[in-house]
PDB file of N, CA and C in Angstrom:
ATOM      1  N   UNK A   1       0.842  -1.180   0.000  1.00  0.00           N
ATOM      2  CA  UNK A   1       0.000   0.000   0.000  1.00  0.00           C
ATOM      3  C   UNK A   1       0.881   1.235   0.000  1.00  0.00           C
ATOM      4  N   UNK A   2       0.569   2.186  -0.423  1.00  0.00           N
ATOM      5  CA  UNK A   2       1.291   3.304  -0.990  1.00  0.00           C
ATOM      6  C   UNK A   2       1.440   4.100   0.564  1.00  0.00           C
ATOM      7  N   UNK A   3       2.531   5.028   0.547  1.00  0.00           N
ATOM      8  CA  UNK A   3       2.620   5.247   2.220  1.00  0.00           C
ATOM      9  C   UNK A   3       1.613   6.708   2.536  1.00  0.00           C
ATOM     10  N   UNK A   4       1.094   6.998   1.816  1.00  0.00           N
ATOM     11  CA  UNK A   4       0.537   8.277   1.290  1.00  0.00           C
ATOM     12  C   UNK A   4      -1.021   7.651   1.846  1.00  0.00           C
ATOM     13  N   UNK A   5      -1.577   6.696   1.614  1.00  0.00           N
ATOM     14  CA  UNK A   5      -2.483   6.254   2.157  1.00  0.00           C
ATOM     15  C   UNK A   5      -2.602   5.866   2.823  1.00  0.00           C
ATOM     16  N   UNK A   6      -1.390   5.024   3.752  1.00  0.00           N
ATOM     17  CA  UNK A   6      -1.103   4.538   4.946  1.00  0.00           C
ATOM     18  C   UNK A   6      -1.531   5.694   6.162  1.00  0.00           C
ATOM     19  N   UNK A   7      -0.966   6.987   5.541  1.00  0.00           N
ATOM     20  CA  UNK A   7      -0.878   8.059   6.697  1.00  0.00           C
ATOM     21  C   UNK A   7      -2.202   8.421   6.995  1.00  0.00           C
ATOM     22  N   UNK A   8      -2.475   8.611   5.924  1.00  0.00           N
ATOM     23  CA  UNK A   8      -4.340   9.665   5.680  1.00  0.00           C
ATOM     24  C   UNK A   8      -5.268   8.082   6.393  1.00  0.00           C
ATOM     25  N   UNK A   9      -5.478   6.901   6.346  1.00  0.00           N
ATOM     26  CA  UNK A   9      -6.130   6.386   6.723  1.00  0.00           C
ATOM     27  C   UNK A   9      -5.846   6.131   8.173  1.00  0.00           C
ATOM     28  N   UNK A  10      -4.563   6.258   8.650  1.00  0.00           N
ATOM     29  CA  UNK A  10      -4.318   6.345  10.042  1.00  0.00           C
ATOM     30  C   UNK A  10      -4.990   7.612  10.770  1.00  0.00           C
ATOM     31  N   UNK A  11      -5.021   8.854  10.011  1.00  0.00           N
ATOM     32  CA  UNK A  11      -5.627  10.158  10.325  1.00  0.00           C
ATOM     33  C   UNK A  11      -6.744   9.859  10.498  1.00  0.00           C
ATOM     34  N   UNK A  12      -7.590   9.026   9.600  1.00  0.00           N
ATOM     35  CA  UNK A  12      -9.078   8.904   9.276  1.00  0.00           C
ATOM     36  C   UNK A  12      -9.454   8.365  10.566  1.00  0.00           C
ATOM     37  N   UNK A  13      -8.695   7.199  11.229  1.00  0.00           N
ATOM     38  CA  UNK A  13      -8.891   6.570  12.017  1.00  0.00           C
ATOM     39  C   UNK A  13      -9.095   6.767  13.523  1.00  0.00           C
ATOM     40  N   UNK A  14      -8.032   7.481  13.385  1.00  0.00           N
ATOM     41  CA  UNK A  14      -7.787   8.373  14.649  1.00  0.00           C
ATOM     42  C   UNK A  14      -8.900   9.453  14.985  1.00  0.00           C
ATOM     43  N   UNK A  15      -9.168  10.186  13.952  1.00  0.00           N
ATOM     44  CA  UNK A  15      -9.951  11.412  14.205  1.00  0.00           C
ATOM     45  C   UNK A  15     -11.489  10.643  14.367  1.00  0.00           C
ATOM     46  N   UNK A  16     -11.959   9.488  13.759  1.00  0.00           N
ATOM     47  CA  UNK A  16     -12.919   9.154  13.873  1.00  0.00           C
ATOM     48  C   UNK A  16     -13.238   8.534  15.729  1.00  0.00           C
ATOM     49  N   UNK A  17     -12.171   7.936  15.832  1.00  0.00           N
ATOM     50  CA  UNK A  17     -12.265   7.186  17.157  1.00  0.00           C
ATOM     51  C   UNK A  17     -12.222   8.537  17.530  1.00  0.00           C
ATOM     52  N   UNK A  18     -11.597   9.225  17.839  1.00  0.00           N
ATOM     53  CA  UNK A  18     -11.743  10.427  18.859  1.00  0.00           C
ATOM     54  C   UNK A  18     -13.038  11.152  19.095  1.00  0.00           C
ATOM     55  N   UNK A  19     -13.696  11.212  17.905  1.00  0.00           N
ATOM     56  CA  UNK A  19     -15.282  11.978  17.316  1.00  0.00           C
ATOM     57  C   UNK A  19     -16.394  11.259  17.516  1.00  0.00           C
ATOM     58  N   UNK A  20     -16.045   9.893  17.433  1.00  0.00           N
ATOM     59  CA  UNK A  20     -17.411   8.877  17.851  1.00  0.00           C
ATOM     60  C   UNK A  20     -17.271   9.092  19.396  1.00  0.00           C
ATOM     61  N   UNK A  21     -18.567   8.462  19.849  1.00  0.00           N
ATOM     62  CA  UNK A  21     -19.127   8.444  21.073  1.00  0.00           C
ATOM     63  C   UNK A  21     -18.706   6.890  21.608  1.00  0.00           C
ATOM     64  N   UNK A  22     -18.012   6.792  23.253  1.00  0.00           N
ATOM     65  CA  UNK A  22     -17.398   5.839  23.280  1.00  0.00           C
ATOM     66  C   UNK A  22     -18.498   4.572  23.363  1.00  0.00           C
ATOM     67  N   UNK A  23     -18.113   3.109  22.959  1.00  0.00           N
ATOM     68  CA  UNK A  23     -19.250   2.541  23.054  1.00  0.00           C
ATOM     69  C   UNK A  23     -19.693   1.824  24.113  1.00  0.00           C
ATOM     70  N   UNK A  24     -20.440   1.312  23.934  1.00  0.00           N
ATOM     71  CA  UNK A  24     -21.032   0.624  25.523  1.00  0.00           C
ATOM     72  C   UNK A  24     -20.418  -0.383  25.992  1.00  0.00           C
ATOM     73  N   UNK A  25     -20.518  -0.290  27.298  1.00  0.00           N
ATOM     74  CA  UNK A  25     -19.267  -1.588  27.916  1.00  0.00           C
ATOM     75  C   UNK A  25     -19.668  -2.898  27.223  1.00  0.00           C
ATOM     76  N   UNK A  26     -21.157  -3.197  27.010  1.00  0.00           N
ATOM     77  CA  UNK A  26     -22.108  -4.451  27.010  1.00  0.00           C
ATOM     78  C   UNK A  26     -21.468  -4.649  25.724  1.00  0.00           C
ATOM     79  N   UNK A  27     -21.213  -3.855  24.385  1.00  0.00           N
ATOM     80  CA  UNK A  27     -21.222  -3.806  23.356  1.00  0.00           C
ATOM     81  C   UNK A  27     -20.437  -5.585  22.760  1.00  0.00           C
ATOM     82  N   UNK A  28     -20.820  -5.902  22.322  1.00  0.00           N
ATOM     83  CA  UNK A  28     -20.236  -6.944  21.419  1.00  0.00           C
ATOM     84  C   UNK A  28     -19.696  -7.099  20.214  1.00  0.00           C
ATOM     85  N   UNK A  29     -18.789  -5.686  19.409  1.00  0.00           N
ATOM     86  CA  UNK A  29     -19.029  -5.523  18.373  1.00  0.00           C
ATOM     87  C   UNK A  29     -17.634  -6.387  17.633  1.00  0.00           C
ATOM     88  N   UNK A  30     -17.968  -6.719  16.306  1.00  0.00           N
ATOM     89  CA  UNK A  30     -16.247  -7.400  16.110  1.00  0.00           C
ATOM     90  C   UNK A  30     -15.510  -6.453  15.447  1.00  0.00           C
ATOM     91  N   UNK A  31     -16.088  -4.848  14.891  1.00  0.00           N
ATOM     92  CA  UNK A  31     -15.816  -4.012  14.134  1.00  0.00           C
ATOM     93  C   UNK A  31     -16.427  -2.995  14.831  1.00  0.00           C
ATOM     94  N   UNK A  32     -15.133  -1.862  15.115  1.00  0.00           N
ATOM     95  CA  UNK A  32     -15.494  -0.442  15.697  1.00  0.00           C
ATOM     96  C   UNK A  32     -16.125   0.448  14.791  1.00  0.00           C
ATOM     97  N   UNK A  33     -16.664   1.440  15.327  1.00  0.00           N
ATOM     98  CA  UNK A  33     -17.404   2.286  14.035  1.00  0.00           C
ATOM     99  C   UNK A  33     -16.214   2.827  13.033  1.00  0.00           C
ATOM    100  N   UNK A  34     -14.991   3.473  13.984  1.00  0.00           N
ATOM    101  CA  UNK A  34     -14.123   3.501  13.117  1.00  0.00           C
ATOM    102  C   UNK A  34     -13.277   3.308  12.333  1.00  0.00           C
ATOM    103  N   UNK A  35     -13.260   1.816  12.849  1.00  0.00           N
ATOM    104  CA  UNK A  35     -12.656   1.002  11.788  1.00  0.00           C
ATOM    105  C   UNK A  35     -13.931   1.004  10.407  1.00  0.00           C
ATOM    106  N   UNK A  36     -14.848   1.383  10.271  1.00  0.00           N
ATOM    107  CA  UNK A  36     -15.936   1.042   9.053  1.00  0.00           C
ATOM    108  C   UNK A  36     -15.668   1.757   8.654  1.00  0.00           C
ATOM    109  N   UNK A  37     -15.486   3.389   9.593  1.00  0.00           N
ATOM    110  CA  UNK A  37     -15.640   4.384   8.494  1.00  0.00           C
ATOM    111  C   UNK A  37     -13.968   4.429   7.704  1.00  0.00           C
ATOM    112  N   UNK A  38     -13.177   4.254   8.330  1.00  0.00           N
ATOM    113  CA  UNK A  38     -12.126   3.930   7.622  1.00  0.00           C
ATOM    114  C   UNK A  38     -11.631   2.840   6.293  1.00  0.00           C
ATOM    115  N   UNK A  39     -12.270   1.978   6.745  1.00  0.00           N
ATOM    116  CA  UNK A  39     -12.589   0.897   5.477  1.00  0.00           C
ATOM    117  C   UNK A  39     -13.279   1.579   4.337  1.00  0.00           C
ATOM    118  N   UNK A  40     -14.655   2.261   4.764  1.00  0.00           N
ATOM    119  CA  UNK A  40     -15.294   2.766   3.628  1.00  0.00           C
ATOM    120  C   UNK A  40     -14.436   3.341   2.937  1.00  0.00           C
ATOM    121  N   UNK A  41     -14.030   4.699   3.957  1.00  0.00           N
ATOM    122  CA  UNK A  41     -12.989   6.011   3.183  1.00  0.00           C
ATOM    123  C   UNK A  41     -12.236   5.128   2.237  1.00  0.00           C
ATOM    124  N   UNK A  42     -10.928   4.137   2.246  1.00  0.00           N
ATOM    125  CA  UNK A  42     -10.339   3.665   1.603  1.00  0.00           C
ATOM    126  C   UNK A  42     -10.554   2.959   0.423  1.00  0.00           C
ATOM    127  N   UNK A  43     -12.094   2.269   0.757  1.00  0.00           N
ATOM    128  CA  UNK A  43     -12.677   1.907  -0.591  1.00  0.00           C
ATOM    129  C   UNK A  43     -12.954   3.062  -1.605  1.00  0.00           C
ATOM    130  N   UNK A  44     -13.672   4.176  -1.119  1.00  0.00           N
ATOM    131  CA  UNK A  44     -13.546   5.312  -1.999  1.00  0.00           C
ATOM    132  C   UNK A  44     -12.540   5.820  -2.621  1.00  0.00           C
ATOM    133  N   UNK A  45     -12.074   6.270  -1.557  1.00  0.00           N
ATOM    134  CA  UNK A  45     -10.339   6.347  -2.629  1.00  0.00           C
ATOM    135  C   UNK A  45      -9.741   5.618  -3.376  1.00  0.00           C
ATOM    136  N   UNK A  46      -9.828   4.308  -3.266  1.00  0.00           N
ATOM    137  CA  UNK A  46      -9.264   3.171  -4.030  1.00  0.00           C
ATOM    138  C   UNK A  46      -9.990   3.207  -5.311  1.00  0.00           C
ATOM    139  N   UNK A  47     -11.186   3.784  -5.458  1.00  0.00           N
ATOM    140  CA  UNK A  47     -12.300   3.176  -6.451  1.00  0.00           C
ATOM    141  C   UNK A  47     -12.961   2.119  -7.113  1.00  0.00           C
ATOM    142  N   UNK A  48     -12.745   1.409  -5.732  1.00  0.00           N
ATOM    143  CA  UNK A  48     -13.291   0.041  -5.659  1.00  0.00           C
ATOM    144  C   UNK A  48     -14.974   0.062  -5.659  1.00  0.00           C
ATOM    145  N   UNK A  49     -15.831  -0.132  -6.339  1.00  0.00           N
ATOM    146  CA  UNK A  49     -17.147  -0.541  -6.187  1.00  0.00           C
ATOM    147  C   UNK A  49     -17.798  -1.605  -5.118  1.00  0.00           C
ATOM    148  N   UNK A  50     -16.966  -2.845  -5.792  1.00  0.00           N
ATOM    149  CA  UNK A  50     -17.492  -4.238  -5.461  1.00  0.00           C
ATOM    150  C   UNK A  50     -16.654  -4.111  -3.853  1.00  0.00           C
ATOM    151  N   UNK A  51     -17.535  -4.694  -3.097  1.00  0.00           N
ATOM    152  CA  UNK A  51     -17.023  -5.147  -1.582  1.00  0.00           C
ATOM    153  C   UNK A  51     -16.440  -5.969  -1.379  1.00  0.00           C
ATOM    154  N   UNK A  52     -16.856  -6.823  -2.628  1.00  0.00           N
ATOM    155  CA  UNK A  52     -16.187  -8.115  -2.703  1.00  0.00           C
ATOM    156  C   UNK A  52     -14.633  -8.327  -2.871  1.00  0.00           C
ATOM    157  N   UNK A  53     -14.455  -7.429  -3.998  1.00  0.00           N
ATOM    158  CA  UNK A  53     -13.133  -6.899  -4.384  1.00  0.00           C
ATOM    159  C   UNK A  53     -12.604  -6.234  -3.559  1.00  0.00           C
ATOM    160  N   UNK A  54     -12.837  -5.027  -3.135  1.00  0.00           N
ATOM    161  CA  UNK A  54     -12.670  -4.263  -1.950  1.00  0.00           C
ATOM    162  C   UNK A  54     -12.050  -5.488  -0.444  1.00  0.00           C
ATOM    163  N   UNK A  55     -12.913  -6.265  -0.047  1.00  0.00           N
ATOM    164  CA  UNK A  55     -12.593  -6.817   1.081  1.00  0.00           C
ATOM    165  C   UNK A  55     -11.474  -7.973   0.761  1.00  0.00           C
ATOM    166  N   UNK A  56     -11.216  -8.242  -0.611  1.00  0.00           N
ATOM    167  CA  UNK A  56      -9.909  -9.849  -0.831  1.00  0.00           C
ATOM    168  C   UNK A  56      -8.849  -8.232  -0.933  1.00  0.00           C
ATOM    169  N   UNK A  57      -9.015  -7.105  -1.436  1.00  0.00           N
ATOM    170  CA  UNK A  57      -7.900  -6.437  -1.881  1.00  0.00           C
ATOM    171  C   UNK A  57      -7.257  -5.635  -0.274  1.00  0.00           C
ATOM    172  N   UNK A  58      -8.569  -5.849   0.392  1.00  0.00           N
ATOM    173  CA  UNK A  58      -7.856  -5.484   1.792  1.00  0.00           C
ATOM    174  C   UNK A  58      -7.125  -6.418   2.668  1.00  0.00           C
ATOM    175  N   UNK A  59      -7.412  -7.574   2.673  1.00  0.00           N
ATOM    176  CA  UNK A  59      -6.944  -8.529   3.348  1.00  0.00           C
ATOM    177  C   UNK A  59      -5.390  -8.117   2.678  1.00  0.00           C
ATOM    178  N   UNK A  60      -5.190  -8.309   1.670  1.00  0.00           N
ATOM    179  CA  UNK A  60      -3.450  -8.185   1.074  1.00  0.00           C
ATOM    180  C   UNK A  60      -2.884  -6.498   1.348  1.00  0.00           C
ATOM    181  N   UNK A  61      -3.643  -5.492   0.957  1.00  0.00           N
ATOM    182  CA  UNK A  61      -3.052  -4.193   0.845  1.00  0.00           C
ATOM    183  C   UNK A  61      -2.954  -3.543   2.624  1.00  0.00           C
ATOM    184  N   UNK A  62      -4.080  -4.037   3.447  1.00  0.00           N
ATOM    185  CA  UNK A  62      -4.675  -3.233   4.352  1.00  0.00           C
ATOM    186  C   UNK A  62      -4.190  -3.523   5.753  1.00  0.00           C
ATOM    187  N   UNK A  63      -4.085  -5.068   5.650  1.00  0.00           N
ATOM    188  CA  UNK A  63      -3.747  -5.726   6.830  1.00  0.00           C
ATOM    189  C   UNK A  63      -2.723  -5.470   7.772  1.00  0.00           C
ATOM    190  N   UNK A  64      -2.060  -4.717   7.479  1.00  0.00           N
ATOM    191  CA  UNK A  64      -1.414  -3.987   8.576  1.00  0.00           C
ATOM    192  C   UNK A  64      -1.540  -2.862   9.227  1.00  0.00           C
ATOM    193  N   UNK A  65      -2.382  -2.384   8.639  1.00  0.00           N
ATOM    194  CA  UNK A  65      -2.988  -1.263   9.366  1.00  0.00           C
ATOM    195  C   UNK A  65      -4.625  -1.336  10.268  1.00  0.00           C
ATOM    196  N   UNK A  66      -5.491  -2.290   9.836  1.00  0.00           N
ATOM    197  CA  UNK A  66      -6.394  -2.605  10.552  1.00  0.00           C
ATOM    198  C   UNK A  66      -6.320  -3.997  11.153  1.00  0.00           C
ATOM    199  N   UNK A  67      -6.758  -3.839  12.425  1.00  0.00           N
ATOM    200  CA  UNK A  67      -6.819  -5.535  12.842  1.00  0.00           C
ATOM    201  C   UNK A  67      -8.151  -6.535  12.419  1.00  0.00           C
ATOM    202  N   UNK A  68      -9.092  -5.524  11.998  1.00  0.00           N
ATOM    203  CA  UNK A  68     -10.423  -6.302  11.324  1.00  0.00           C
ATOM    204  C   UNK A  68      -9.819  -6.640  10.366  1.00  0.00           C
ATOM    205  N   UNK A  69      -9.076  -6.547   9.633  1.00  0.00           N
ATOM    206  CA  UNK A  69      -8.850  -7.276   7.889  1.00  0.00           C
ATOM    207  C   UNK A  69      -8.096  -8.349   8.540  1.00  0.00           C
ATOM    208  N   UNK A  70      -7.003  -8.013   8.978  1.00  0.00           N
ATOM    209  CA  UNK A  70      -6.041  -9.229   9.745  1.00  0.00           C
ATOM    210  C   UNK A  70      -7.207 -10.647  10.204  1.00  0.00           C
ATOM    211  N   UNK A  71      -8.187 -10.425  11.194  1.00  0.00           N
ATOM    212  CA  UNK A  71      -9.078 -11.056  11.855  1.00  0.00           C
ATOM    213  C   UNK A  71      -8.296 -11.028  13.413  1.00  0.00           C
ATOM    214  N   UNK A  72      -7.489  -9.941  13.681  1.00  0.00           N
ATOM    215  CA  UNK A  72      -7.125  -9.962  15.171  1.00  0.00           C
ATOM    216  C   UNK A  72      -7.459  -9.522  16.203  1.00  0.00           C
ATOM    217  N   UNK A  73      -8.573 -10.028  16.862  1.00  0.00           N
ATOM    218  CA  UNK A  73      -9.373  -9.886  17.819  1.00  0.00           C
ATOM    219  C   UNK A  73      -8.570  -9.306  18.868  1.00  0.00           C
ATOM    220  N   UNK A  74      -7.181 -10.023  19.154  1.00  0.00           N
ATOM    221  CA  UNK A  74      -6.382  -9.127  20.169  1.00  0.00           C
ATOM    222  C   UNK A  74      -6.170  -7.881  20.590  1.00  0.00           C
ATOM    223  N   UNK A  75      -5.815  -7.329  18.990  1.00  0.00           N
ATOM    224  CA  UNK A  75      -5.724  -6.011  19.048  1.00  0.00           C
ATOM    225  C   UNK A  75      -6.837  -5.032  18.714  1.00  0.00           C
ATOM    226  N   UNK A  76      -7.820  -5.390  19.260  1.00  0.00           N
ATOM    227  CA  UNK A  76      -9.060  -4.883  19.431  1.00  0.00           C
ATOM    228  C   UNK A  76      -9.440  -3.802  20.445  1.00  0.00           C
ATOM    229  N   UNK A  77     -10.313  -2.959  20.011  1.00  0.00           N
ATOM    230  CA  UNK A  77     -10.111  -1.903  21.274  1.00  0.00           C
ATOM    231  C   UNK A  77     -10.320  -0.549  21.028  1.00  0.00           C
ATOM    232  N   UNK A  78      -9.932   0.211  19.988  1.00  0.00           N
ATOM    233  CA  UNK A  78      -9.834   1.323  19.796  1.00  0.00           C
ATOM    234  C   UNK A  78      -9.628   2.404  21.289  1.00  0.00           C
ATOM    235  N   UNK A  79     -10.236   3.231  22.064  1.00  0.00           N
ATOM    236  CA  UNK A  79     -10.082   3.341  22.503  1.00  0.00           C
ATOM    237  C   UNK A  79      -9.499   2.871  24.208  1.00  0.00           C
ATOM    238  N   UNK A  80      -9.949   1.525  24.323  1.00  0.00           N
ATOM    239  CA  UNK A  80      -9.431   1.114  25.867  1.00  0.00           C
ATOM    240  C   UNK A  80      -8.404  -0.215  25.102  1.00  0.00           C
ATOM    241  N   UNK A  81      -8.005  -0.201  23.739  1.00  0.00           N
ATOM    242  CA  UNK A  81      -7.199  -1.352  23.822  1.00  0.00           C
ATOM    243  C   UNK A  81      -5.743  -0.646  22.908  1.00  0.00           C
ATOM    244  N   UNK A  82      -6.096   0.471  22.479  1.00  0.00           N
ATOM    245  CA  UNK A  82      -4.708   0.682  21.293  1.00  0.00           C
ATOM    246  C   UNK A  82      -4.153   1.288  22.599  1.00  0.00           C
ATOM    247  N   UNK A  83      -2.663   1.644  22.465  1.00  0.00           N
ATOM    248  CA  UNK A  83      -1.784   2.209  23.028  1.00  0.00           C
ATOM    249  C   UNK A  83      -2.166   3.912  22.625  1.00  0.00           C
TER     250      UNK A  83
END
């Protein structure tokens, strides 16, 4: 992935977790809001249509920057789990 997008989707990410409302302890979610809206953003920019495409091209391009593409539940958290 180009490092130019690396940065801006880390921005995206950040500013979103900071701007959303924190979520509920009960919450069960396997995907933060901001991790979606970040996924979306990147599909847009990419000019990917298909989700389908979009989600095999993230698993290879993305996966180091989100832990939902990875499937790493560990590093889960956004606010009470990232550093």
């Amino acid at each position: 992935m180009d490092a130019d997008l690396d940065l801006l989707l880390i921005a995206v990410f950040c500013t979103a977790d900071d701007l959303l409302p924190k979520r509920a302890k009960n919450a069960r979610r396997m995907v933060t809001d901001a991790e979606v809206i970040t996924l979306a953003v990147a599909q847009q920019l990419l000019g990917i249509n298909s989700d389908e495409r979009f989600c095999a091209g993230a698993a290879r391009g993305l996966s180091d920057l989100l832990c939902v593409v990875r499937g790493d539940r560990s590093a889960r958290g956004g606010r009470e789990g990232h550093p």
